[in-house]
PDB file of N, CA and C in Angstrom:
ATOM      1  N   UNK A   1      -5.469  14.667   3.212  1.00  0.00           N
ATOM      2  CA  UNK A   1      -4.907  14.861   4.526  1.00  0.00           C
ATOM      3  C   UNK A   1      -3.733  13.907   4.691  1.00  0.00           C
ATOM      4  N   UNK A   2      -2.672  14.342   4.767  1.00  0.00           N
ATOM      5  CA  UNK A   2      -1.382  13.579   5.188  1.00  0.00           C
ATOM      6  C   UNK A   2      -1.037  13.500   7.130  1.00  0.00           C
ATOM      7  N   UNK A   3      -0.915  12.218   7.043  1.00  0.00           N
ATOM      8  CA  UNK A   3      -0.768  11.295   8.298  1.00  0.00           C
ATOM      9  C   UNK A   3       0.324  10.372   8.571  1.00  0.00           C
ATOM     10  N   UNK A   4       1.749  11.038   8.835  1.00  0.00           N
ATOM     11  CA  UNK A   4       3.200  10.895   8.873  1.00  0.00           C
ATOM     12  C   UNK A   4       3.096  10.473   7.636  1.00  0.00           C
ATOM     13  N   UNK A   5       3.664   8.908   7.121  1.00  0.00           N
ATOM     14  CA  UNK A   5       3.651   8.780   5.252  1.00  0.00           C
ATOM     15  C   UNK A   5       2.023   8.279   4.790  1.00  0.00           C
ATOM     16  N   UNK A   6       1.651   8.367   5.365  1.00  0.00           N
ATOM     17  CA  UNK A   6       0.228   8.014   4.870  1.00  0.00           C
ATOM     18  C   UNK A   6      -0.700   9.400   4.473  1.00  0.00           C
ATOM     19  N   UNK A   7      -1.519   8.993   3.200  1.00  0.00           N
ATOM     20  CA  UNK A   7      -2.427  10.263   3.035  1.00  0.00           C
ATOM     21  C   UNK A   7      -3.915   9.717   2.504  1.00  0.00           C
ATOM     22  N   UNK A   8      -4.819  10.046   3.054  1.00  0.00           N
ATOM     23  CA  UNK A   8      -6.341  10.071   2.614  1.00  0.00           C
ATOM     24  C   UNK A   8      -6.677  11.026   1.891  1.00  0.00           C
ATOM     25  N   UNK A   9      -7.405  10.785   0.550  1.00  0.00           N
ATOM     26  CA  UNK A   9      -7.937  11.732  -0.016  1.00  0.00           C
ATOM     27  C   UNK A   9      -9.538  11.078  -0.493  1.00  0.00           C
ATOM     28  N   UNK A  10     -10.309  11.772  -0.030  1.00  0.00           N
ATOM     29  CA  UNK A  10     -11.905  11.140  -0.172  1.00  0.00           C
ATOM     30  C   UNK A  10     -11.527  10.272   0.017  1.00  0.00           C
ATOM     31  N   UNK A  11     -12.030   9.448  -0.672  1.00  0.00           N
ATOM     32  CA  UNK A  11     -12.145   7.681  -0.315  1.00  0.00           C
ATOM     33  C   UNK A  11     -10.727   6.788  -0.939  1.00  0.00           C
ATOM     34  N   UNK A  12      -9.578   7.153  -0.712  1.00  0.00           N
ATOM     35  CA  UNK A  12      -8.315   6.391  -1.131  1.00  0.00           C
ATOM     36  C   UNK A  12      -7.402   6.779   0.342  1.00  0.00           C
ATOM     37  N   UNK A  13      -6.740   5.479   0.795  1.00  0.00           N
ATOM     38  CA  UNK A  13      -5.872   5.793   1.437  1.00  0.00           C
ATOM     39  C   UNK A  13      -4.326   5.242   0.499  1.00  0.00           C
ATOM     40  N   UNK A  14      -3.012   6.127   0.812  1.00  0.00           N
ATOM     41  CA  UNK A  14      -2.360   5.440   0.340  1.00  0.00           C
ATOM     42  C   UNK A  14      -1.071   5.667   1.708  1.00  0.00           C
ATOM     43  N   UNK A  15       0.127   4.587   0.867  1.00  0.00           N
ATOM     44  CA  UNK A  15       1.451   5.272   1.465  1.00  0.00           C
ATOM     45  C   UNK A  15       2.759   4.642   1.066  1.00  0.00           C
ATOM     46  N   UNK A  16       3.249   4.929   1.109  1.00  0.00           N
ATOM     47  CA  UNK A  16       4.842   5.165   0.446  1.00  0.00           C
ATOM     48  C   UNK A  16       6.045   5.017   1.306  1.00  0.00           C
ATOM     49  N   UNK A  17       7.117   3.768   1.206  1.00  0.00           N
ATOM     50  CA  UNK A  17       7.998   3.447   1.872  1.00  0.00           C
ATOM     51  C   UNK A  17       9.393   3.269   0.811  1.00  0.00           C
ATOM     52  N   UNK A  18      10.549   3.785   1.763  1.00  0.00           N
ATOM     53  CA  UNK A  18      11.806   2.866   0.432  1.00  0.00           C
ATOM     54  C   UNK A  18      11.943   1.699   0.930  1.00  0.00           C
ATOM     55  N   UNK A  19      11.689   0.714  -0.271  1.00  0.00           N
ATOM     56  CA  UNK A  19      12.057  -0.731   0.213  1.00  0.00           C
ATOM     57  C   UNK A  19      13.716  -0.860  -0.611  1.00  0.00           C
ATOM     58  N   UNK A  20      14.196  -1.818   0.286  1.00  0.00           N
ATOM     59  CA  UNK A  20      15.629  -1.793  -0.106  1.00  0.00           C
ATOM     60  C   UNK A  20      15.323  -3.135  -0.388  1.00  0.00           C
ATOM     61  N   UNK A  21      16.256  -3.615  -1.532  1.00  0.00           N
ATOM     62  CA  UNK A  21      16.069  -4.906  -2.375  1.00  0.00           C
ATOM     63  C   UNK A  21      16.606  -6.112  -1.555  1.00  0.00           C
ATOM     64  N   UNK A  22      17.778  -6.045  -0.630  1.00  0.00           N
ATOM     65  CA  UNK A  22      18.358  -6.999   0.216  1.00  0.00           C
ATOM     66  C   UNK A  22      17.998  -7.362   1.364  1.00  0.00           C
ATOM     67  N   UNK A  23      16.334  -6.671   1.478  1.00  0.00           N
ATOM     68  CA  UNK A  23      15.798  -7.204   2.791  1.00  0.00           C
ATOM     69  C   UNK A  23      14.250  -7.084   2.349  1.00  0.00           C
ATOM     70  N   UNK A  24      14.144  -8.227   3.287  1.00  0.00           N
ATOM     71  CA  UNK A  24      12.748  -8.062   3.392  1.00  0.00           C
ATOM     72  C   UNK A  24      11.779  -6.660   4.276  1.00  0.00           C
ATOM     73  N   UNK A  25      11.114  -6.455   3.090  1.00  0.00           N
ATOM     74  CA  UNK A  25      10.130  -5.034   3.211  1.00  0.00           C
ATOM     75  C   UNK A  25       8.725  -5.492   2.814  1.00  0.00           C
ATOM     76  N   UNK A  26       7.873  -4.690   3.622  1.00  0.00           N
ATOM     77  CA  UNK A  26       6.593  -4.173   3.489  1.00  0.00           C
ATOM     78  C   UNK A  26       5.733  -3.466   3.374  1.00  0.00           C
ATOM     79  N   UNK A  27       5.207  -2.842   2.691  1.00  0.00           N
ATOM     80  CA  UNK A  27       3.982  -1.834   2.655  1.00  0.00           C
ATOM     81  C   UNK A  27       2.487  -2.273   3.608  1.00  0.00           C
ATOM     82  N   UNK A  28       2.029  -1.378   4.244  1.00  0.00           N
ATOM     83  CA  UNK A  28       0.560  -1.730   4.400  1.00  0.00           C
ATOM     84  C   UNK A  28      -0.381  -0.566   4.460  1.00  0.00           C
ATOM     85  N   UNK A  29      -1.149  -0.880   4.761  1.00  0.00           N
ATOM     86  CA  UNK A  29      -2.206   0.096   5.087  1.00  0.00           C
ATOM     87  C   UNK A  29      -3.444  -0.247   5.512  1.00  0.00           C
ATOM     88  N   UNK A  30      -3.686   0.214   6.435  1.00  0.00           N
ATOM     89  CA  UNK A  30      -4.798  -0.395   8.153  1.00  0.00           C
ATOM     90  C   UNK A  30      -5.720   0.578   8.175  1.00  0.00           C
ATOM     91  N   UNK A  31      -6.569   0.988   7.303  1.00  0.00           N
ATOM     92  CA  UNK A  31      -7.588   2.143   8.038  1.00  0.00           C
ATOM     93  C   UNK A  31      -9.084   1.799   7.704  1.00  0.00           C
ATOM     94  N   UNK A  32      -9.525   2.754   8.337  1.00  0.00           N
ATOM     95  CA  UNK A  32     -10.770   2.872   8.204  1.00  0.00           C
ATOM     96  C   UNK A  32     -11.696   4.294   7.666  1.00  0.00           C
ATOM     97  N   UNK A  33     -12.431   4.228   6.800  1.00  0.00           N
ATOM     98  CA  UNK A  33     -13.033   5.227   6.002  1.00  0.00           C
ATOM     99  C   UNK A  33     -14.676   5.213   6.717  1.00  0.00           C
ATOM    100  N   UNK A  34     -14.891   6.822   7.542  1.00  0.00           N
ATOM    101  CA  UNK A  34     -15.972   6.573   7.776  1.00  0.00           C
ATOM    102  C   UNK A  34     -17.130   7.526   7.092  1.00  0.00           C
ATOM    103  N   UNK A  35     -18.441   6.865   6.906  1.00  0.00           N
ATOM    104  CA  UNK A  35     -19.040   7.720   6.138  1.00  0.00           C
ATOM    105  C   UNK A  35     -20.503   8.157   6.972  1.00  0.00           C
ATOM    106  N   UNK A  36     -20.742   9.288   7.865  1.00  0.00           N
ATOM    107  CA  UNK A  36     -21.669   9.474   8.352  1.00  0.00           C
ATOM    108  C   UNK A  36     -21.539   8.803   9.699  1.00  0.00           C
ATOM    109  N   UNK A  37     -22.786   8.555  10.992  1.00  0.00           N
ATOM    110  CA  UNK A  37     -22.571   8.143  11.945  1.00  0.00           C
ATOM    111  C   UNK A  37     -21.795   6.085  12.108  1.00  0.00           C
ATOM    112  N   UNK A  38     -23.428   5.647  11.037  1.00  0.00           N
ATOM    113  CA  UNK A  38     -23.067   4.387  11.117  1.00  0.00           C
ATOM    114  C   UNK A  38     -22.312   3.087   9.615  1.00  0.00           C
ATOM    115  N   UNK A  39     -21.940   4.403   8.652  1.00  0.00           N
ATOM    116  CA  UNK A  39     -21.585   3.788   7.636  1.00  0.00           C
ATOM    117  C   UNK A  39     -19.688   3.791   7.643  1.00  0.00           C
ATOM    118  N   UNK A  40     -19.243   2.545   7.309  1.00  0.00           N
ATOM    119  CA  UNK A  40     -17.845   2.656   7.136  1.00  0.00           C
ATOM    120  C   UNK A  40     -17.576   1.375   6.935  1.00  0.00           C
ATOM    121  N   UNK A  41     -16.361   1.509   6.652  1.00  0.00           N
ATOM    122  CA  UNK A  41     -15.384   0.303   5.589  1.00  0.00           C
ATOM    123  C   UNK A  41     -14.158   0.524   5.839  1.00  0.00           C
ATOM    124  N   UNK A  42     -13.437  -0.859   6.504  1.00  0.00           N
ATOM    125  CA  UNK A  42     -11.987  -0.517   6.621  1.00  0.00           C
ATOM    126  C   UNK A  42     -11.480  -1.546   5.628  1.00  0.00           C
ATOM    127  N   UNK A  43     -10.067  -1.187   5.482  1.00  0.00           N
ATOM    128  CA  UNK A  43      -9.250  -1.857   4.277  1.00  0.00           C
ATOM    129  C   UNK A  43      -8.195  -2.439   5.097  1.00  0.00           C
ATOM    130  N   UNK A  44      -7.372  -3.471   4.804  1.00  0.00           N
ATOM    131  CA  UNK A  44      -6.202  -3.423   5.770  1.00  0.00           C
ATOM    132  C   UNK A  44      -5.809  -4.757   4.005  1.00  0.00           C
ATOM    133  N   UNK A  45      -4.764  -4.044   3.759  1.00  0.00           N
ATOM    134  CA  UNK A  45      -3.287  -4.269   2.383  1.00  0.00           C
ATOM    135  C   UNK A  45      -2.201  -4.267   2.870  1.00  0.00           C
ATOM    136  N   UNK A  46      -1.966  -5.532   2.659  1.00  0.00           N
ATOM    137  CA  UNK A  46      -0.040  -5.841   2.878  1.00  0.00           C
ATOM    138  C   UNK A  46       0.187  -6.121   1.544  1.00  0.00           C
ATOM    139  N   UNK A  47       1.659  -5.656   1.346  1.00  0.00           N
ATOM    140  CA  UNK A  47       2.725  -6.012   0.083  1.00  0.00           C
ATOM    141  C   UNK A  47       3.753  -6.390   1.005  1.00  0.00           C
ATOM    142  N   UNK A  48       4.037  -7.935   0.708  1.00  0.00           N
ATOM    143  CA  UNK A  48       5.242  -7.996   1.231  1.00  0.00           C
ATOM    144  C   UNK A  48       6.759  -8.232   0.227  1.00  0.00           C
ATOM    145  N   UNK A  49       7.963  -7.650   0.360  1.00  0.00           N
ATOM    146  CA  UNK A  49       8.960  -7.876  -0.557  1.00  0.00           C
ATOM    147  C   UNK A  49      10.002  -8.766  -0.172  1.00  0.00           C
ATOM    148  N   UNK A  50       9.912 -10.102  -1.051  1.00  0.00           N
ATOM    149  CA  UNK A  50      11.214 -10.545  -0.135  1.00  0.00           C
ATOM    150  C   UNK A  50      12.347 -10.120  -0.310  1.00  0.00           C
ATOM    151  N   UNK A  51      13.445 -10.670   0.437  1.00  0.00           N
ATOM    152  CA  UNK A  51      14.848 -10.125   0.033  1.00  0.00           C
ATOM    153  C   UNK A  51      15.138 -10.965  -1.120  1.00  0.00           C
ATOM    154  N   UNK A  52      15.815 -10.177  -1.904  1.00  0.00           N
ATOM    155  CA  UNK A  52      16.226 -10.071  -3.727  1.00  0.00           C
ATOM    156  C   UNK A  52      14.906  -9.692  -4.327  1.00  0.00           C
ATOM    157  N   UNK A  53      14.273  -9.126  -3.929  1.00  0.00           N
ATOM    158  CA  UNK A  53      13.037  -8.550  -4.568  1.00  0.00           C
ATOM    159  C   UNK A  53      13.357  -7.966  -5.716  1.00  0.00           C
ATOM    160  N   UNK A  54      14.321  -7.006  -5.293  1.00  0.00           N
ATOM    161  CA  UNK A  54      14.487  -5.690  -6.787  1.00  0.00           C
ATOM    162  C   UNK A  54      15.697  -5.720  -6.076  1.00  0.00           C
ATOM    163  N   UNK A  55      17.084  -4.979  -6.927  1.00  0.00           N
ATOM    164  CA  UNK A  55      18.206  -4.392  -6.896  1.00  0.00           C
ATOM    165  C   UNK A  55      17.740  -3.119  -6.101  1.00  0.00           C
ATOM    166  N   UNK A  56      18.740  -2.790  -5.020  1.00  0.00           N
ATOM    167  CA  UNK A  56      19.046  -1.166  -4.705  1.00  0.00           C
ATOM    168  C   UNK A  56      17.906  -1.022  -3.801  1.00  0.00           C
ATOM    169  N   UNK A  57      17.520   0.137  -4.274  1.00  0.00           N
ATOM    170  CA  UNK A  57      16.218   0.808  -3.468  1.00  0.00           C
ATOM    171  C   UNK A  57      15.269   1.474  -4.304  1.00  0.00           C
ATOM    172  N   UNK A  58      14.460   1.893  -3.943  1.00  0.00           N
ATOM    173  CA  UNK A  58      13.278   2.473  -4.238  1.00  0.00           C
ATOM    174  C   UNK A  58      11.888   3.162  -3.632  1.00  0.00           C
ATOM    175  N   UNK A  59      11.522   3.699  -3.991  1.00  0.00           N
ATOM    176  CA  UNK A  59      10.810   4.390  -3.310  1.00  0.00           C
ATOM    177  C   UNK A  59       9.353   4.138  -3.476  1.00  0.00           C
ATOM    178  N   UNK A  60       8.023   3.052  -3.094  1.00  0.00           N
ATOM    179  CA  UNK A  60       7.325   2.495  -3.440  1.00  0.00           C
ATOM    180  C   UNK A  60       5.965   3.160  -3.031  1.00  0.00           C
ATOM    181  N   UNK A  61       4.718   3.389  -3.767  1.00  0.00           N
ATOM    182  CA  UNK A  61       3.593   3.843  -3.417  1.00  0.00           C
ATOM    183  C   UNK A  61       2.805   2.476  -3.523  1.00  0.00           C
ATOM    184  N   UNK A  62       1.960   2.518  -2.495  1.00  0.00           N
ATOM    185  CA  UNK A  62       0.555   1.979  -2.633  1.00  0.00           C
ATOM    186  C   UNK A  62      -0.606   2.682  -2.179  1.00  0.00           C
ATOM    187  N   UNK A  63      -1.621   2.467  -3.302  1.00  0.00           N
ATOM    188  CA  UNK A  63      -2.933   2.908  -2.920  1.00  0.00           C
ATOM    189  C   UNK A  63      -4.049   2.409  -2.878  1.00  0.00           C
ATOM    190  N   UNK A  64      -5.207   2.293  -2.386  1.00  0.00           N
ATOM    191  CA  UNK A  64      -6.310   2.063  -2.319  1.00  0.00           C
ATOM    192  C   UNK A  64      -7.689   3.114  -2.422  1.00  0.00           C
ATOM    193  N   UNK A  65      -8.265   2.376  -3.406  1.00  0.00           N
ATOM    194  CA  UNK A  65      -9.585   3.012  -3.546  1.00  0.00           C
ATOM    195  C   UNK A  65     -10.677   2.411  -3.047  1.00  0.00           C
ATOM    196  N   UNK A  66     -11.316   2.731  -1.846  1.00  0.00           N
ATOM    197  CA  UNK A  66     -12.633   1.961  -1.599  1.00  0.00           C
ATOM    198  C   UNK A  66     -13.621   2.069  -2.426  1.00  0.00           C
ATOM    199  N   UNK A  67     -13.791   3.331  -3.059  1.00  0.00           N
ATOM    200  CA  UNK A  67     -15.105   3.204  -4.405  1.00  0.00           C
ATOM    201  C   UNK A  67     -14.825   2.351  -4.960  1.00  0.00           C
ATOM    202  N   UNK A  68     -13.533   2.009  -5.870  1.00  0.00           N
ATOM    203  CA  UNK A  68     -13.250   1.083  -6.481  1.00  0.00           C
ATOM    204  C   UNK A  68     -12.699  -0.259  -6.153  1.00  0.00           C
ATOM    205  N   UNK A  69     -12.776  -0.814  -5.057  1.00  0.00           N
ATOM    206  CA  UNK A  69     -11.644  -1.667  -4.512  1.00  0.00           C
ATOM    207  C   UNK A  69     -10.775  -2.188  -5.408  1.00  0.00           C
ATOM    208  N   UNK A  70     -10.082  -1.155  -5.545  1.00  0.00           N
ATOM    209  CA  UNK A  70      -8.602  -0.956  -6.516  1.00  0.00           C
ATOM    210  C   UNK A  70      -7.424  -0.386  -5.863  1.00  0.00           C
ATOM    211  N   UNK A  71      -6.572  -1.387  -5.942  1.00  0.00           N
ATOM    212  CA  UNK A  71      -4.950  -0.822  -5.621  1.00  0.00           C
ATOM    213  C   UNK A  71      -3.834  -0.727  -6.486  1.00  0.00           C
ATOM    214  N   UNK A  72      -3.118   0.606  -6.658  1.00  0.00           N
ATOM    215  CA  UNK A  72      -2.495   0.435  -7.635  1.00  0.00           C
ATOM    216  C   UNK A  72      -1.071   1.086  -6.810  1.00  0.00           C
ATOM    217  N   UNK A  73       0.356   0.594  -7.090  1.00  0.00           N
ATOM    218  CA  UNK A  73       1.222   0.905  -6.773  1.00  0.00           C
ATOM    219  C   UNK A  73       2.013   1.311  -8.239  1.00  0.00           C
ATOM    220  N   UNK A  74       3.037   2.457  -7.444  1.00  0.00           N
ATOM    221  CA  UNK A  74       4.047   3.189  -8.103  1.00  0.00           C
ATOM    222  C   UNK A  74       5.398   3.125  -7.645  1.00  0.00           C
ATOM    223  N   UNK A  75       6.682   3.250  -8.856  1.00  0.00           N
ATOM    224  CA  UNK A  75       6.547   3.173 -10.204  1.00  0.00           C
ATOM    225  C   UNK A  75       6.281   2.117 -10.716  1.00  0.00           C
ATOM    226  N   UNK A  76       5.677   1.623 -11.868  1.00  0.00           N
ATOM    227  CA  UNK A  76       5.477   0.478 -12.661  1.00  0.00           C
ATOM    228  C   UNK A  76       6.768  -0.457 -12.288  1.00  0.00           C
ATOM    229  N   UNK A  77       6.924  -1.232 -12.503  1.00  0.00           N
ATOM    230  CA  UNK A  77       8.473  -2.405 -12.153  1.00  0.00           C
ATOM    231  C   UNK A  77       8.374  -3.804 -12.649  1.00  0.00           C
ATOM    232  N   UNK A  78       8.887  -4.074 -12.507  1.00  0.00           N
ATOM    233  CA  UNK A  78       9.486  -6.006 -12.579  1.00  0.00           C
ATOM    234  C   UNK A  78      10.327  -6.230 -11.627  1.00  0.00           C
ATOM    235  N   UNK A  79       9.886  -7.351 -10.401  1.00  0.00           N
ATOM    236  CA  UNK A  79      10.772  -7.333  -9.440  1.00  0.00           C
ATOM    237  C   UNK A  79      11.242  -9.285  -9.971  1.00  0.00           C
ATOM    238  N   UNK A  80      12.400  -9.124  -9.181  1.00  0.00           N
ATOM    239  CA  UNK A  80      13.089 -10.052  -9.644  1.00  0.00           C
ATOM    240  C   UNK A  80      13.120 -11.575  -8.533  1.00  0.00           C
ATOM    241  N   UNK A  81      12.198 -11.188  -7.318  1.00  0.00           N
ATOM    242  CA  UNK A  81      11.044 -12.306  -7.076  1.00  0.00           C
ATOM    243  C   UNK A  81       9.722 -12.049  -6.637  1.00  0.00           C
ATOM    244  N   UNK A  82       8.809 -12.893  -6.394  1.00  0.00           N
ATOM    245  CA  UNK A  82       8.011 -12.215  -6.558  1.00  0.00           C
ATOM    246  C   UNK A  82       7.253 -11.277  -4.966  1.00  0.00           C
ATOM    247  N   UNK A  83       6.522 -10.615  -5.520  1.00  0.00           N
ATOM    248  CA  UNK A  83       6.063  -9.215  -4.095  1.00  0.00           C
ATOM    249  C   UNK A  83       4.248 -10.144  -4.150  1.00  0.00           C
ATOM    250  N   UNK A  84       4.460 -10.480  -2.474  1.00  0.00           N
ATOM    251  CA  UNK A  84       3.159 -11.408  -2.274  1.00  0.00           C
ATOM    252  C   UNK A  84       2.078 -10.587  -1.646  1.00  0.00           C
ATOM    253  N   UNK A  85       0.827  -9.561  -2.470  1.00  0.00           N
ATOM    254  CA  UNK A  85       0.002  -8.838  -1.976  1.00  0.00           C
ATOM    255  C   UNK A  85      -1.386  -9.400  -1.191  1.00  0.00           C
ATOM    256  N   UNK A  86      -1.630  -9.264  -0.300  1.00  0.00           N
ATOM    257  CA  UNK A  86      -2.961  -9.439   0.393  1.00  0.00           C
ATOM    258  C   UNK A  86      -3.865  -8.207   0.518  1.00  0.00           C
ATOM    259  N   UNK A  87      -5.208  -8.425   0.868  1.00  0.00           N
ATOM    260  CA  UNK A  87      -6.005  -7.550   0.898  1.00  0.00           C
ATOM    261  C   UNK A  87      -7.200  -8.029   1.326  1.00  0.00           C
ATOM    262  N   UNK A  88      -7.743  -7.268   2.609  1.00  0.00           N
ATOM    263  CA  UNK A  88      -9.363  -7.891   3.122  1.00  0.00           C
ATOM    264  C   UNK A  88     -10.262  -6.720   3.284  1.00  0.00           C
ATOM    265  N   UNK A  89     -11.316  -6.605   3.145  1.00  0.00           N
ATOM    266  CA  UNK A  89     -11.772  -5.171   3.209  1.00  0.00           C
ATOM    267  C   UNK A  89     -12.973  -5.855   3.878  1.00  0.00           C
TER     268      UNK A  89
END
């Protein structure tokens, strides 16, 4: 299910922003996965990019798996300082 740039599929939320390299950018993602009346788990993931992160722009995915509490972002990269990720579930 897609939710403006955000999309849930079973148990992964993800979403996708262009971060531009000369400013500071962020990814996040704030939700909550519910399972039945009283079962659920929210995630809330920041990536933050500073400025000179990467050259140019790009177009960045992040995702989350609550089965797995695994996040994996797209495309693969080397940024040229570093991108400071948090995560509390």
């Amino acid at each position: 299910m897609r939710i403006g740039n955000k999309l849930q599929i079973d148990n992964s939320f993800a979403v996708n922003k262009i971060i531009y390299g000369e400013l500071n950018s962020s990814l996040t993602i704030d939700e909550e996965f519910k399972k039945g009346e009283y079962d659920s788990l929210s995630v809330k993931a920041t990536t933050k990019f500073p400025d000179g992160a990467l050259q140019g722009k790009i177009n960045i995915s992040m995702t989350n798996n609550l089965n797995r509490c695994l996040t994996t972002f797209a495309p693969s990269m080397t940024f040229d300082k570093e991108a400071i990720f948090k995560i509390t579930y």
